[in-house]
Protein backbone atom coordinates (compact mmCIF):
# COMPACT_ATOMS: atom_id res chain seq x y z
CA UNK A 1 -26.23 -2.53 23.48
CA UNK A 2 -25.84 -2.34 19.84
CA UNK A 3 -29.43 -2.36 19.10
CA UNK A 4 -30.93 -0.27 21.89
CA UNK A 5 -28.66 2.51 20.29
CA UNK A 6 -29.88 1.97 16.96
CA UNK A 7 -34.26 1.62 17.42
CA UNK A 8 -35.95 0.13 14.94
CA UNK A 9 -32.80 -1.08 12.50
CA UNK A 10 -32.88 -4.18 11.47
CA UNK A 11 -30.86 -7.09 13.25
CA UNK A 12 -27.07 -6.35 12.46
CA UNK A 13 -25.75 -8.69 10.24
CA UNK A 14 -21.53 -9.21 9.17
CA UNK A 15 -21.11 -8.44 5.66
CA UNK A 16 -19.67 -11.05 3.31
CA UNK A 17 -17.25 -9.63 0.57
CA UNK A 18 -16.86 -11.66 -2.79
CA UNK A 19 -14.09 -11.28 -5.53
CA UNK A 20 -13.91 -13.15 -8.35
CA UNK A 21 -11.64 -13.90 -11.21
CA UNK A 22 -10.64 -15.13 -14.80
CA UNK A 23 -7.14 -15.83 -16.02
CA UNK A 24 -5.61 -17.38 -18.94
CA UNK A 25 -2.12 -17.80 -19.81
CA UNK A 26 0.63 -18.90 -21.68
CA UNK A 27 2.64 -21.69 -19.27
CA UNK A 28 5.90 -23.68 -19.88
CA UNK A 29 6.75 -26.33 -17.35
CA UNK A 30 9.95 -28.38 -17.27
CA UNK A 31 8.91 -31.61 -14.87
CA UNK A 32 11.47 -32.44 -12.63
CA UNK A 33 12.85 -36.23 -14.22
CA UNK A 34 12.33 -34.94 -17.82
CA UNK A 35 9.65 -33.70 -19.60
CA UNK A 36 8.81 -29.93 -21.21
CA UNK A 37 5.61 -28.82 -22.05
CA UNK A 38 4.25 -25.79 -23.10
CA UNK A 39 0.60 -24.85 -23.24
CA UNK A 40 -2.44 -22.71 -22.05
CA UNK A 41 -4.28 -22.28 -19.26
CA UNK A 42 -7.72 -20.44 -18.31
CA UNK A 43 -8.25 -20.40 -14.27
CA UNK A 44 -11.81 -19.30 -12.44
CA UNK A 45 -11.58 -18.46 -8.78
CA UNK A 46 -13.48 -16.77 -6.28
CA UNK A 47 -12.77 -15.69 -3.05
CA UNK A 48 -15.53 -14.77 0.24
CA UNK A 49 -14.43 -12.83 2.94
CA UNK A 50 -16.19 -12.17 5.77
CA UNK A 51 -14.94 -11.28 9.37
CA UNK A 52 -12.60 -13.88 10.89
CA UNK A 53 -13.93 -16.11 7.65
CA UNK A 54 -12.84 -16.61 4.26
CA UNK A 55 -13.77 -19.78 1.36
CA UNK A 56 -11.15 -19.46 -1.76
CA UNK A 57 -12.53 -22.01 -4.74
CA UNK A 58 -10.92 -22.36 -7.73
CA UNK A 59 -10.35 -24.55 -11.38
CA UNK A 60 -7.58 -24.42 -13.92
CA UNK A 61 -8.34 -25.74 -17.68
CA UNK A 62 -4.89 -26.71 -19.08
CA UNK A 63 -4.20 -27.85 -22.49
CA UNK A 64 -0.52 -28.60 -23.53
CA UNK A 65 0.91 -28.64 -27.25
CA UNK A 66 0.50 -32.48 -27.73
CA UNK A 67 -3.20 -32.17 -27.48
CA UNK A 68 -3.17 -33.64 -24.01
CA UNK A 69 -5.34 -31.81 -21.31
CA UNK A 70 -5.74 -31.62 -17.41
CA UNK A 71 -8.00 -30.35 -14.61
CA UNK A 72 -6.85 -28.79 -11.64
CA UNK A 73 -9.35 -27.56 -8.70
CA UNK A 74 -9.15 -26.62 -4.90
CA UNK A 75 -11.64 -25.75 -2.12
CA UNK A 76 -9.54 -23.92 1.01
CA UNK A 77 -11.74 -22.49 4.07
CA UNK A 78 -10.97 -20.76 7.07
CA UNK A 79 -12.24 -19.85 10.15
CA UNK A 80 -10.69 -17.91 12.97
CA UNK A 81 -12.81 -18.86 16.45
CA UNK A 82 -12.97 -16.92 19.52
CA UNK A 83 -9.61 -15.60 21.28
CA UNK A 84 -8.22 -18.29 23.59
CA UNK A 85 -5.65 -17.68 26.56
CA UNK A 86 -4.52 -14.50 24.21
CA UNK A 87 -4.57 -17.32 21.53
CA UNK A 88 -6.55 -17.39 18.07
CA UNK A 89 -7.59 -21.16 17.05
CA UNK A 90 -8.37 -21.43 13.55
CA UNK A 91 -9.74 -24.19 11.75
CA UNK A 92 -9.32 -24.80 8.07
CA UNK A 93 -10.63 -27.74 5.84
CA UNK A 94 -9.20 -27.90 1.92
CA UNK A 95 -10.05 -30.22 -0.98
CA UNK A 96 -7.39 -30.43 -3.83
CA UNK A 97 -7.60 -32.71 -7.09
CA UNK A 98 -6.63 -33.54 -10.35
CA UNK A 99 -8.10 -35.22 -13.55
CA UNK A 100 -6.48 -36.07 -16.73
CA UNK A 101 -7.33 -36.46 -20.45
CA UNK A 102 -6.27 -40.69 -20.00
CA UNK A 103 -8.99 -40.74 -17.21
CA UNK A 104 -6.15 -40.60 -13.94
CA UNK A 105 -6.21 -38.24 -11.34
CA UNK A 106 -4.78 -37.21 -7.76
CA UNK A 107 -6.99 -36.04 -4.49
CA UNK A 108 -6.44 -34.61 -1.50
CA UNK A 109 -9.24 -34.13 1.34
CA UNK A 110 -7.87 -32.98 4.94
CA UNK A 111 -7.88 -30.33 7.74
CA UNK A 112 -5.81 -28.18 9.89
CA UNK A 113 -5.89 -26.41 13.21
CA UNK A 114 -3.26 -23.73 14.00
CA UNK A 115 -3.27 -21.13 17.16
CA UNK A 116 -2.19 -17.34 16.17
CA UNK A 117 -0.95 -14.87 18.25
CA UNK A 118 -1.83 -12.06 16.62
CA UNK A 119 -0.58 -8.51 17.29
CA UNK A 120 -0.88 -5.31 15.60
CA UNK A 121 1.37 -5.52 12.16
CA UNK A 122 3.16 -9.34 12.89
CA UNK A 123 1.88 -12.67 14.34
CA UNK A 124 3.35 -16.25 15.23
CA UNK A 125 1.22 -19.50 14.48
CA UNK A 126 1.53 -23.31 15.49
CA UNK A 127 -0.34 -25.61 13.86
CA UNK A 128 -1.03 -29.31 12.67
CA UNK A 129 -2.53 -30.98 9.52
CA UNK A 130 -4.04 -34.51 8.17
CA UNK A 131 -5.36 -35.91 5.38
CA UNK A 132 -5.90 -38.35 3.17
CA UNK A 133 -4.67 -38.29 -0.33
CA UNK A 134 -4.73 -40.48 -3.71
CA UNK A 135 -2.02 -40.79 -6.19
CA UNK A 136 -3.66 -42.19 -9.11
CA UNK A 137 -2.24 -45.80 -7.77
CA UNK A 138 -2.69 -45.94 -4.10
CA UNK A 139 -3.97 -44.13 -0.79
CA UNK A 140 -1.68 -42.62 1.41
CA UNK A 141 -1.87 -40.73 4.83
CA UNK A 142 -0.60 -37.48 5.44
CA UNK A 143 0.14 -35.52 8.58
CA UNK A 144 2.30 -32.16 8.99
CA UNK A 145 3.40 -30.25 11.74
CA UNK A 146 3.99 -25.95 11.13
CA UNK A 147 5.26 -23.45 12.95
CA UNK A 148 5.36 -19.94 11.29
CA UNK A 149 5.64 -15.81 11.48
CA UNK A 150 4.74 -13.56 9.64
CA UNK A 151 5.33 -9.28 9.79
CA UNK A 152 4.83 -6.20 7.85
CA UNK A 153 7.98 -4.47 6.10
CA UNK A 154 8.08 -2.20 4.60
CA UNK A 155 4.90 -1.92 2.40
CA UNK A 156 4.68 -5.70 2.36
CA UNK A 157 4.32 -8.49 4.35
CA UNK A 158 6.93 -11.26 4.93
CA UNK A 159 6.30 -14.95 6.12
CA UNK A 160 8.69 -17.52 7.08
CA UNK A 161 7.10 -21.07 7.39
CA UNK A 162 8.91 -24.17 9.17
CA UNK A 163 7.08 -27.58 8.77
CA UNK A 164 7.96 -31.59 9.37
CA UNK A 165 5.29 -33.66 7.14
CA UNK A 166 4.94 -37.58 7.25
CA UNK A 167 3.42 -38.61 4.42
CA UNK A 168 3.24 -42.73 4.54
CA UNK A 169 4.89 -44.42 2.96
CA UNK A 170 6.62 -42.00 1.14
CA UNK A 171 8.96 -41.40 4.79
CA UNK A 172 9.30 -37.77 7.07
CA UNK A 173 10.10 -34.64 5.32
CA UNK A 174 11.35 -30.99 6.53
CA UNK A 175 10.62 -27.74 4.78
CA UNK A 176 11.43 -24.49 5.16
CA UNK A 177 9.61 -21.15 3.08
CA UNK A 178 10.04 -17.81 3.28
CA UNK A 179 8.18 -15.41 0.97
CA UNK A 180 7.24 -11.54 0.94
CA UNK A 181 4.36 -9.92 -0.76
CA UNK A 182 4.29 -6.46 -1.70
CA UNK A 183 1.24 -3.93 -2.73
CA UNK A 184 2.12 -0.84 -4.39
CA UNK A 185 -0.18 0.90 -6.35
CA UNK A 186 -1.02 -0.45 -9.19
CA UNK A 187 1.69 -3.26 -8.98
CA UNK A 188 1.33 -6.71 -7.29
CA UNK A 189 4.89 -8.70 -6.24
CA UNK A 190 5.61 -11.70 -4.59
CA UNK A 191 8.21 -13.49 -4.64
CA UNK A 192 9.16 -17.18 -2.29
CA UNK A 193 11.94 -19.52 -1.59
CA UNK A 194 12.42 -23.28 0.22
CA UNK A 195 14.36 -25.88 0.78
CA UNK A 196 13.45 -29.52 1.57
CA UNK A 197 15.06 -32.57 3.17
CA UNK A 198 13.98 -35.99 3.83
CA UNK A 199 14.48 -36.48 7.72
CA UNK A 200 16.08 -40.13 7.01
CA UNK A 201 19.46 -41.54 7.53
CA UNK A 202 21.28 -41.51 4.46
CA UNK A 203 18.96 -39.42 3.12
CA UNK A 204 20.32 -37.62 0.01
CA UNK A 205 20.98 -33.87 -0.59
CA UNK A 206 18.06 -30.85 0.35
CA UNK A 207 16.46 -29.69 -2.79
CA UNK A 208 15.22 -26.54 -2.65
CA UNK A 209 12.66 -23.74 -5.01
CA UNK A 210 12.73 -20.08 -5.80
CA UNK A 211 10.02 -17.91 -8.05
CA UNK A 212 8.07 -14.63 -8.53
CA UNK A 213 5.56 -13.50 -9.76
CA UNK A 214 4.04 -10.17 -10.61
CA UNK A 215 0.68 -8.37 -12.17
CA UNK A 216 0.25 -4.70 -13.02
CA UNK A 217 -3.21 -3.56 -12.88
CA UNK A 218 -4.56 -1.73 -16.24
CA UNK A 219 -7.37 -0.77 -14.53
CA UNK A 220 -9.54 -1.52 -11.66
CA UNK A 221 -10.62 -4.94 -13.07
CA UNK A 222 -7.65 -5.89 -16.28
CA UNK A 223 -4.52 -7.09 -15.69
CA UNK A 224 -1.48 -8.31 -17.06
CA UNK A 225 0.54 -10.99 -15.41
CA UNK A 226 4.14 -12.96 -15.44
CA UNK A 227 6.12 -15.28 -13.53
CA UNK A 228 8.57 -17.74 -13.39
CA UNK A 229 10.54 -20.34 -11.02
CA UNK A 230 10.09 -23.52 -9.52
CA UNK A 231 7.92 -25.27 -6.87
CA UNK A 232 7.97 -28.28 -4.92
CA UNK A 233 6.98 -31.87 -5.36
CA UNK A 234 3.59 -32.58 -3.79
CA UNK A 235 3.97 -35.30 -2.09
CA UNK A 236 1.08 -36.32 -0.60
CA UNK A 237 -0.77 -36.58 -4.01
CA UNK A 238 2.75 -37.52 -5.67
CA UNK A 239 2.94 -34.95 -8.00
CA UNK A 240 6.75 -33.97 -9.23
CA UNK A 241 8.75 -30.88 -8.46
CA UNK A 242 8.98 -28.34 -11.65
CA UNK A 243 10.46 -25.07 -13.20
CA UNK A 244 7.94 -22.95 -14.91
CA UNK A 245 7.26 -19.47 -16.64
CA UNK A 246 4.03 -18.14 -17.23
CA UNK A 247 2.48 -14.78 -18.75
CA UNK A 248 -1.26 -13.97 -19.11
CA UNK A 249 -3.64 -11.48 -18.48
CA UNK A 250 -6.86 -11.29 -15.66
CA UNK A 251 -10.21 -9.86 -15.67
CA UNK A 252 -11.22 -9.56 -12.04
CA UNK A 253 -14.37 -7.99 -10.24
CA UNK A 254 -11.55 -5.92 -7.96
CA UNK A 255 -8.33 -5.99 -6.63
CA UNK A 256 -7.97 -9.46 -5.17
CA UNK A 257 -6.59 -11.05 -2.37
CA UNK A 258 -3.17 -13.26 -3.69
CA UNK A 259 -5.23 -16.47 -3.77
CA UNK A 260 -6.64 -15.52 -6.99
CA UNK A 261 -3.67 -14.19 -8.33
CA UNK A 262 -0.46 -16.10 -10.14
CA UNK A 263 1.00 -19.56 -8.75
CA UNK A 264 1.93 -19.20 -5.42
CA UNK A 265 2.83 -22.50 -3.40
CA UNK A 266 0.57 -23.99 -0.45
CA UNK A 267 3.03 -23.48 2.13
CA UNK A 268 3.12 -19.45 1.57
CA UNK A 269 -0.73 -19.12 -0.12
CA UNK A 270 -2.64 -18.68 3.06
CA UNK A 271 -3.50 -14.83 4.01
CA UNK A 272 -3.18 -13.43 7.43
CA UNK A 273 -5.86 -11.79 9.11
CA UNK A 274 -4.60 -8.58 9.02
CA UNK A 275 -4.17 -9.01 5.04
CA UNK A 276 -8.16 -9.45 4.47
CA UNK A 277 -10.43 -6.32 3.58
CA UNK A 278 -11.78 -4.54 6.70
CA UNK A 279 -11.87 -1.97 9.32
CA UNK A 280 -10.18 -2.23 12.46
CA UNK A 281 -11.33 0.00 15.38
CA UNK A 282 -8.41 0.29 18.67
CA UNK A 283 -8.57 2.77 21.51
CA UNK A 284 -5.43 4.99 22.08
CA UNK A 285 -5.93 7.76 25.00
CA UNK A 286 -9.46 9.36 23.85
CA UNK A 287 -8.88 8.71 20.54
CA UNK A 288 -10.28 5.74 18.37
CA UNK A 289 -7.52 4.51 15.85
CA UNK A 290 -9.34 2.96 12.45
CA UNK A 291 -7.48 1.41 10.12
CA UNK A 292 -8.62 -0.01 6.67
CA UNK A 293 -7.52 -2.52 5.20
CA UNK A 294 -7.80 -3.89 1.61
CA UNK A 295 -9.15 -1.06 -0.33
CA UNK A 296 -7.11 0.26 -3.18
CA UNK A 297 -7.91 3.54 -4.00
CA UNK A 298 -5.79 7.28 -4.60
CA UNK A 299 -8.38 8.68 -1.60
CA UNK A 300 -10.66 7.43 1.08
CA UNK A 301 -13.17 9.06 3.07
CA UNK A 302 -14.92 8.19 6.49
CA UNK A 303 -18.28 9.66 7.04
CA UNK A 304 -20.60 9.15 10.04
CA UNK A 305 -21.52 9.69 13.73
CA UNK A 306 -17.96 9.71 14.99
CA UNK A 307 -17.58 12.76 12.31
CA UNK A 308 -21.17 14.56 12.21
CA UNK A 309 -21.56 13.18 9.08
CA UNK A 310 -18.79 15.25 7.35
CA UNK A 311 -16.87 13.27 5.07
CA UNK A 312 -12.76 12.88 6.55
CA UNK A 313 -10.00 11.68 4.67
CA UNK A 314 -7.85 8.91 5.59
CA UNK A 315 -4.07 8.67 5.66
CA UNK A 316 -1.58 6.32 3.64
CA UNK A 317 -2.46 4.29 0.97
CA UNK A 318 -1.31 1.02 -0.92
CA UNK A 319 -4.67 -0.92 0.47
CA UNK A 320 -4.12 0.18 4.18
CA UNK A 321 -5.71 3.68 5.78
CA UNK A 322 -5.52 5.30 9.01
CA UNK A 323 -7.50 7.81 10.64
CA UNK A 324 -7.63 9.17 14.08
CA UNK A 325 -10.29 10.39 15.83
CA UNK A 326 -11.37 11.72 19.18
CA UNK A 327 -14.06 9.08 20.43
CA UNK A 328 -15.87 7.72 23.71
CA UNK A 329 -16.47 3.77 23.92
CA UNK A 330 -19.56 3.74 22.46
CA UNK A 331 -21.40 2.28 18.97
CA UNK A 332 -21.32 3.94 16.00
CA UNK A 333 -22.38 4.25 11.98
CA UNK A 334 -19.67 4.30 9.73
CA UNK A 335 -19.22 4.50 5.44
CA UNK A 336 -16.56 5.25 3.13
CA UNK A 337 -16.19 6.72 -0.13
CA UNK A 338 -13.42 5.64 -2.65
CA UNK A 339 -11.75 8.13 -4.73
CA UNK A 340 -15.53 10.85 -4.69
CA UNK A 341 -17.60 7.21 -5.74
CA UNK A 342 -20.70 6.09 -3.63
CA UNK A 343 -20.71 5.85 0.37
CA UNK A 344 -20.86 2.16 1.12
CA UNK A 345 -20.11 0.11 4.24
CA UNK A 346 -16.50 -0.59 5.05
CA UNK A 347 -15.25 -4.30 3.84
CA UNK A 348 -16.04 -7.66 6.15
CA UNK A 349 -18.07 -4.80 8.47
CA UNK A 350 -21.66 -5.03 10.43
CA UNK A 351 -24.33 -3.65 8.14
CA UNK A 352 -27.06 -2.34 9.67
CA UNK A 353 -30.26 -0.23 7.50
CA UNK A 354 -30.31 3.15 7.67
CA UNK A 355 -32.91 5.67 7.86
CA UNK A 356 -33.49 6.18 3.88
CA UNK A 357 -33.47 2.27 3.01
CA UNK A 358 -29.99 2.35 2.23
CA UNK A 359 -27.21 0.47 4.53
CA UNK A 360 -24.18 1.91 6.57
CA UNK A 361 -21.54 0.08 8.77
CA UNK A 362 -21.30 -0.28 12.72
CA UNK A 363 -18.04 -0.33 14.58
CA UNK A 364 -18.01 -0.84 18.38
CA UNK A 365 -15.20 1.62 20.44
CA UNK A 366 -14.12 -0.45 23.98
């Protein structure tokens, strides 16, 4: 259907978004059992996004005042498949390791399925991981089970995470995370808390974690960051619990997604759909309800056959747009402009050509 409306385009393709990042900071970590350091750090990341799909990759250089260094890096994927019984299954591999200036190191190499229920500003997910993980002295095996939620409030997003992870032979341990993210402008928050027991008779008292960070956005690409708290022991890769504070500064190619911002533990890291760059198209009446997501911007503009090709403005702001329009079900050539800049095709959309070599974006109305 989509090409017998548009003759002679070429095949439709879905467009991959990128974002990368550089970050170096001042850090101070007190290791749980002893042990204060303070150092530097300089992190790389980058981030793909394309619909339903996302890879995050990133390193972190760390030298410490002794003279003593260490590597960090992580590989996290993600892939949403087709709806299932109203259900979402997604499917996400990670990597995680470290490497040390004495030649030791940790690993981590695993997968997880979850199913989401996803609804229009909250969803539920179930879910199960395992892996296998290295300590620097032995192999271990590591399994988790997860349930979780997650909503929009206010002009943030909340999440509250329970899991049960076996990691053997370290025993059976329960967590529970909550964490909210907010977007305002040109100021990023976040801010997380947990508690963990060991599911064992005789088991001693829950520990538990608190922390936020924060960057404020100098410009489009520069920004200045800070943050402090603690975070859990990993325990699959046996590496200790710690309080830390942190302040640096970011060049970025954009406004990220949180994955390449400040520290931010696994359990709350992972982004919902409705969080990633992109345009969302759902029918109301006659009208056609699109909703952006992602862009940060002080004005956005929609332009294309749904409007004659006369630029409209959006409504809201703080990375998420809304615009109503009367519509029939039909297919249709979108772009948007940001703040009077260039028309270019909407985030994570279908690109198709148009007729003057350039490209423009192709939403489907049901």
């Amino acid at each position: 259907m989509a090409l017998a409306l548009l003759p002679g385009r070429a095949p439709l393709v879905s467009q991959t978004t990128a974002d990368a990042a550089l970050t170096a900071a001042a850090t101070r970590h007190a290791y749980a059992g002893g042990g204060d350091v303070t150092g530097m750090s300089l992190t790389t990341g980058i981030q793909l996004l394309r619909t339903w799909q996302s890879l995050f990759a990133s390193g972190t250089w760390s030298r410490f005042g002794d003279g003593a260094w260490g590597l960090h890096g992580r590989l996290d994927g993600s892939v949403f498949l087709g709806q299932w019984a109203g259900l979402r299954p997604e499917v996400a591999p990670f990597a995680r390791g470290t490497r040390h200036q004495d030649g030791g190191g940790t690993g981590h190499l695993g997968g997880a399925l979850r199913l989401h229920l996803l609804r229009d500003g909250w969803g539920v997910w179930i879910g199960g991981e395992g892996g296998r993980a290295w300590n620097g002295l032995d192999w271990r095996t590591s399994r988790l089970a997860e349930a979780g939620a997650w909503a929009g409030v206010g002009a943030g997003t909340a999440t509250v995470r329970l899991s049960v992870a076996a990691v053997t032979p370290a025993g059976e341990f329960g967590d529970a995370e909550i964490g909210y993210r907010l977007d305002r402008g040109r100021l990023e928050l976040g801010a997380y808390a947990g508690a963990r027991r060991q599911l064992a008779a005789g088991a001693g008292a829950a520990s538990a974690w608190a922390g936020a960070n924060a960057g404020w956005w100098l410009t489009d690409w520069i920004a200045v960051t800070a943050g402090g708290g603690a975070y859990p022991a990993d325990l699959p890769e046996g590496l200790p619990r710690a309080a830390y504070v942190t302040v640096g500064a970011r060049i970025a190619s954009g406004r990220t997604e949180p994955a390449l911002r400040t520290h931010d533990p696994d359990g709350l890291r992972r982004v919902s759909p409705v969080r990633r760059p992109g345009l969302e198209v759902r029918r109301d009446g006659d009208e056609a309800i699109l909703t952006l997501r992602g862009v940060r911007a002080s004005r956005v503009e929609l332009m294309g056959d749904l409007t004659a090709w006369l630029p409209v403005p959006f409504q809201g702001g703080d990375g998420r747009w809304t615009l109503r329009l009367r519509a029939a079900p039909g297919v249709y050539r979108v772009n948007i402009r940001r703040d009077g800049g260039d028309w270019t095709v909407p985030p994570a959309s279908t690109t198709a050509a148009d007729e003057f070599g350039g490209a423009v974006g192709v939403i489907v109305i049901h």
